[in-house]
Each structure stands twice: as structure tokens, then as C-alpha cells.
C-alpha atoms as a PDB file:
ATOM      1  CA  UNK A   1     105.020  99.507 106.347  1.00  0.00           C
ATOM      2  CA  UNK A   2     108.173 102.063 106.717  1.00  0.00           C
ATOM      3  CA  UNK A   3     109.210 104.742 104.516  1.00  0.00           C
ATOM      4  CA  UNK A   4     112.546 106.706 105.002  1.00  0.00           C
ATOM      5  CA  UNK A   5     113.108 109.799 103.588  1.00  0.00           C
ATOM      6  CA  UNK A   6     116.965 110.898 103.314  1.00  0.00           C
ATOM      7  CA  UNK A   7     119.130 113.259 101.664  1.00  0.00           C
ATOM      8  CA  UNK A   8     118.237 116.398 102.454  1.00  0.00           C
ATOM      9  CA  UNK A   9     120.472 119.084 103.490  1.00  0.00           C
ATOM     10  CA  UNK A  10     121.519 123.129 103.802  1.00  0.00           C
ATOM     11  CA  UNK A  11     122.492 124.051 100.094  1.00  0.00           C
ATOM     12  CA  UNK A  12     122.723 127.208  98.122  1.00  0.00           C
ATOM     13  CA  UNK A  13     120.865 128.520  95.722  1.00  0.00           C
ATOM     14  CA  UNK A  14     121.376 127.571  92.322  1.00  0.00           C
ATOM     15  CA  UNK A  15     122.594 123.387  94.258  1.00  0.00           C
ATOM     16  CA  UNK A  16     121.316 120.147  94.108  1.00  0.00           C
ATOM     17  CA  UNK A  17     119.749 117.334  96.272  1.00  0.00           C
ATOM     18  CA  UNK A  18     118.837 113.985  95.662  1.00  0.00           C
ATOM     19  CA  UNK A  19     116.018 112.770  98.190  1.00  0.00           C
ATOM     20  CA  UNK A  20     115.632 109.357  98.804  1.00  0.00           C
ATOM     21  CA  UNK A  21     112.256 107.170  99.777  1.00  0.00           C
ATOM     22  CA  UNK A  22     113.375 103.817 100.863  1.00  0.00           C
ATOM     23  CA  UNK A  23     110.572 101.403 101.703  1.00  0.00           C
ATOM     24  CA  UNK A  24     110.083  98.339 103.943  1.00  0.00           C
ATOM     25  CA  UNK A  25     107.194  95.882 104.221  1.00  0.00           C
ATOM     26  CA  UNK A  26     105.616  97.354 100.973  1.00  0.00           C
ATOM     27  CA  UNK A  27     106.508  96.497  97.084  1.00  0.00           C
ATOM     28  CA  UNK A  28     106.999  99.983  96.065  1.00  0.00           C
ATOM     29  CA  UNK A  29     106.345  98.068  92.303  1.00  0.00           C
ATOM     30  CA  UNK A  30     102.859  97.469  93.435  1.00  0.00           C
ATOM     31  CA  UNK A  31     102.844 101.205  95.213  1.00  0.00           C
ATOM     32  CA  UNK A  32     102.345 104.825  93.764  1.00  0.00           C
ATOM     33  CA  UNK A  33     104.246 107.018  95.692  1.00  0.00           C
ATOM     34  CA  UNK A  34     104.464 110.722  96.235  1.00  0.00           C
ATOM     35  CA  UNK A  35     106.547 113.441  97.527  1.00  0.00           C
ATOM     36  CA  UNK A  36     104.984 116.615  99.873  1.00  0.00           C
ATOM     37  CA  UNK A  37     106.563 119.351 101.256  1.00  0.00           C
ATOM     38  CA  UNK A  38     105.672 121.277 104.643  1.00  0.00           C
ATOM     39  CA  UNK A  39     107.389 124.425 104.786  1.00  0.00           C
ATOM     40  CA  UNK A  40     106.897 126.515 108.122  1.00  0.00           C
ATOM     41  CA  UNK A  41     103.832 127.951 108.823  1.00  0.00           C
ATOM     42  CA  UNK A  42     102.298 126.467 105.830  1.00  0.00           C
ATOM     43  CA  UNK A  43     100.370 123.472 104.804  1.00  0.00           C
ATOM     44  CA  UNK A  44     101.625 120.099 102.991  1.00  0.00           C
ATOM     45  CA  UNK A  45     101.786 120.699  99.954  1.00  0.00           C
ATOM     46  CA  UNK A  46     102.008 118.126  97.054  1.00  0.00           C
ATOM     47  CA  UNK A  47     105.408 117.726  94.906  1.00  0.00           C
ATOM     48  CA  UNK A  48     105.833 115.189  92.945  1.00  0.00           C
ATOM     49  CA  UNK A  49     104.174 111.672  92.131  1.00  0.00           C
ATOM     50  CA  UNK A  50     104.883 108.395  90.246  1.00  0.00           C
ATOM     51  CA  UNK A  51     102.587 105.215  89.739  1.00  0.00           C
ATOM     52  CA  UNK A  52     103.502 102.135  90.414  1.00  0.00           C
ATOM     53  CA  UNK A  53     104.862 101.310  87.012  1.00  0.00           C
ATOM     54  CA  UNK A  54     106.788 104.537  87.046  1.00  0.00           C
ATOM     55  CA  UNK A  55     105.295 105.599  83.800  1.00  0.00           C
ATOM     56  CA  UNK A  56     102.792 108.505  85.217  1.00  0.00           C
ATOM     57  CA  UNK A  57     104.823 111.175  86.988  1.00  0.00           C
ATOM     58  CA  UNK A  58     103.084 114.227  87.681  1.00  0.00           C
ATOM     59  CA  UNK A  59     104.901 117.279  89.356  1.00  0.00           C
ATOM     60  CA  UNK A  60     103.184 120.434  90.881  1.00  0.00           C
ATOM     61  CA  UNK A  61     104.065 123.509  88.502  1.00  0.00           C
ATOM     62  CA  UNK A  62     106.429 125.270  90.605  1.00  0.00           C
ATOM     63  CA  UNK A  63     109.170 122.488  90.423  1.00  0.00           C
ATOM     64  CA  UNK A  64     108.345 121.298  86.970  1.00  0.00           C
ATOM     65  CA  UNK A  65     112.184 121.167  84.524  1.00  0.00           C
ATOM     66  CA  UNK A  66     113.907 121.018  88.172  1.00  0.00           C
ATOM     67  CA  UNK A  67     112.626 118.319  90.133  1.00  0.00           C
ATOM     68  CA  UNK A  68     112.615 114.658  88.938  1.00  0.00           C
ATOM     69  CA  UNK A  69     110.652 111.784  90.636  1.00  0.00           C
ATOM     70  CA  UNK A  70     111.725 108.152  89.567  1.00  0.00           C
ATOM     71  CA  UNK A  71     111.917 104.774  91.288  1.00  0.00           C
ATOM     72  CA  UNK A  72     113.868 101.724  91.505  1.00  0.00           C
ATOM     73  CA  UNK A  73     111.858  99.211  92.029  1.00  0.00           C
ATOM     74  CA  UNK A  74     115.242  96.635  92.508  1.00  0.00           C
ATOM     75  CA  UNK A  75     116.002  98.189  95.161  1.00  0.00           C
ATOM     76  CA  UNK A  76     112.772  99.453  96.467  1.00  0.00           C
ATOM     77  CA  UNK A  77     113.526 102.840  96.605  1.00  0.00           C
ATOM     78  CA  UNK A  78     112.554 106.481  95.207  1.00  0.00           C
ATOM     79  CA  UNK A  79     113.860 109.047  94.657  1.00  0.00           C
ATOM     80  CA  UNK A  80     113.673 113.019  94.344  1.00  0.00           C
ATOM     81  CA  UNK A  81     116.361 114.916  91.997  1.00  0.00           C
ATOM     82  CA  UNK A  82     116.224 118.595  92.579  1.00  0.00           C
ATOM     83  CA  UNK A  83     117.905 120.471  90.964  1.00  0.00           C
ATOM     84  CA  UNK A  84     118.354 124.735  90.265  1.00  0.00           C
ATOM     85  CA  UNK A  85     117.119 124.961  94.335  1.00  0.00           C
ATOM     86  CA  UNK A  86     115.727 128.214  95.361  1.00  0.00           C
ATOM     87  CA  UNK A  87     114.883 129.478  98.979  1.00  0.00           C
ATOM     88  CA  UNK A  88     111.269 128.981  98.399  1.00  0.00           C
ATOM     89  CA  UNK A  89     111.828 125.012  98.092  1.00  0.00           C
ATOM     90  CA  UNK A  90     112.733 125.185 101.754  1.00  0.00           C
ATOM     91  CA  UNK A  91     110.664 122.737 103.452  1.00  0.00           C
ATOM     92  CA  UNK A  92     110.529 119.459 104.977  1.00  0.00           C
ATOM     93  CA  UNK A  93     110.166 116.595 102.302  1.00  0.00           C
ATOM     94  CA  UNK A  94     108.301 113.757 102.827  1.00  0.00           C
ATOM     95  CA  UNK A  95     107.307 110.618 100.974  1.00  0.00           C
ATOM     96  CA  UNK A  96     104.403 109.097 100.772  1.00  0.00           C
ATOM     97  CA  UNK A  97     102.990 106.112  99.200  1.00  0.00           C
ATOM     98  CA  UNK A  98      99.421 104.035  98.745  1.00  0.00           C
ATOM     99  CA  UNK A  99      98.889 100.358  97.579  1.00  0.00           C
ATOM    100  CA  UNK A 100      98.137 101.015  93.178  1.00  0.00           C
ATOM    101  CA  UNK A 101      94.793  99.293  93.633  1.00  0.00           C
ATOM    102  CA  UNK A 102      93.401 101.561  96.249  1.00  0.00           C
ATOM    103  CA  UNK A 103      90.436 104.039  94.031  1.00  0.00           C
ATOM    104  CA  UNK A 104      89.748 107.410  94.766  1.00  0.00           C
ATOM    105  CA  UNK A 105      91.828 110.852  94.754  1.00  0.00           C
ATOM    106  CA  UNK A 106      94.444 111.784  92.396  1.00  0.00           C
ATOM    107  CA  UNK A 107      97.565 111.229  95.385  1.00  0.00           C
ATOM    108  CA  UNK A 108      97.840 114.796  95.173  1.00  0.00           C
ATOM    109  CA  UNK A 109      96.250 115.717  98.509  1.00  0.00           C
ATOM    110  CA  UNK A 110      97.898 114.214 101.886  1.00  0.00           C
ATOM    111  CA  UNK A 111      94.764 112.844 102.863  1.00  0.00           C
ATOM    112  CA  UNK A 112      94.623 110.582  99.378  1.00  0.00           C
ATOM    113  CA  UNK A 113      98.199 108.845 100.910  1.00  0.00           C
ATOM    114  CA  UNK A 114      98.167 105.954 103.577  1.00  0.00           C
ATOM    115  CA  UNK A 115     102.166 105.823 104.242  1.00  0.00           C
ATOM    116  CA  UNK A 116     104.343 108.254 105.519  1.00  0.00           C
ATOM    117  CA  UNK A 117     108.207 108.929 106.093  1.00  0.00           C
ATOM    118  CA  UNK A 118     109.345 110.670 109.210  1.00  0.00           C
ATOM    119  CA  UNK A 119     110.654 113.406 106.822  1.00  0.00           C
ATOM    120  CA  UNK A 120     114.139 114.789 105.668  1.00  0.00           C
ATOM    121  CA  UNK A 121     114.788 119.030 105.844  1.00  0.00           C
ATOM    122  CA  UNK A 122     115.895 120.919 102.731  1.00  0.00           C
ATOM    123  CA  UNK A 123     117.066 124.221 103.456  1.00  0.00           C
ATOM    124  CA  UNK A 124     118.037 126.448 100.890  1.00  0.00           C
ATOM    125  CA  UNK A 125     119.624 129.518 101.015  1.00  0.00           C
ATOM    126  CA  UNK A 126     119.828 132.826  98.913  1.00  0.00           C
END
């Protein structure tokens, strides 16, 4: 199983980014699979996640009406829309997904995911 994260960038404040999670060797239909952020000197911290149907998204409260989480399964592939960016969304994004029928944890904590992307950087400045 491979995940690659891409997209990110060096915007403004106020820009946008669309991150993408692109998947090999897992159905991301079959998948739920979650965005983190590690910013420096600071623990992962949990984003964004959608289920493998794609209809339960949950978002952590500081990006919620700015960041949108959706997937396609087609083309195996999800995806991150931020938008209104502020410096304190600098981080390193990462997705991270787990097979829908695995119990246990809420895919909220790092430790609840088994797959991981290599990461893309989001900087954002003021």
C-alpha cells in the first residue's frame, strides 16, 4: 500500500491549496482516510477525515468552513481543499488511511491509522 500526498506549496495568507492523497494497492472505496498535520516542534495533529463511502467527514474545529475533505473513488484519490489559509495552518500534511472494516478508534489519533504518505509542506505566510 502507497499513499502520495501532493499539492502543497508557499502561499499567502488569505490563498488556497488543494492537497491531493493518491493511493496504490488499496481501494480507497473500501478505505477511510484522513488528513494530519505536523507543524514544527509540535505533534501530529488530526485534520480532516472521510469514511469510505464519503458520507462521514469530520474536520478538527480550527479548519472547519475552510477546509474540505472529499474523495474520488474513480480515480482513487483524495483530496484536501483549503481555503482562507492562515500562518498557523503551516505544517506538513499528510494522509492517512485504514481498511473500513478495521474496529476501534475514531481515525482521529495517528496511532488509529495503518497507511501513511511521505507528506507534502504547506507554508503559509502573513
Amino acid at each position: 500500500v502507497q499513499l502520495q500526498a501532493s499539492g502543497g506549496g508557499l502561499v499567502q495568507a488569505g490563498d488556497s491549496l488543494r492537497l491531493s492523497c493518491a493511493a496504490s494497492g488499496v481501494t480507497f472505496s473500501t478505505y477511510t482516510t484522513a488528513w494530519f498535520r505536523q507543524a514544527p516542534g509540535k505533534e501530529r495533529e488530526f485534520v480532516a477525515v472521510i469514511s469510505w463511502s464519503g458520507l462521514s467527514i469530520v474536520y478538527t474545529d480550527s479548519v472547519k468552513g475552510r477546509f474540505t475533505i472529499s474523495k474520488d473513488n474513480a480515480k482513487n484519490t483524495v483530496y484536501l481543499e483549503m481555503n482562507s489559509l492562515n500562518p498557523e495552518d503551516t505544517a506538513i500534511y499528510y494522509c492517512a488511511s485504514r481498511n473500513a472494516r478495521r474496529v476501534g478508534g475514531t481515525c482521529r489519533n495517528p496511532g488509529d491509522m495503518d497507511y501513511w504518505g511521505k507528506g507534502t509542506q504547506v507554508t503559509v505566510s502573513s
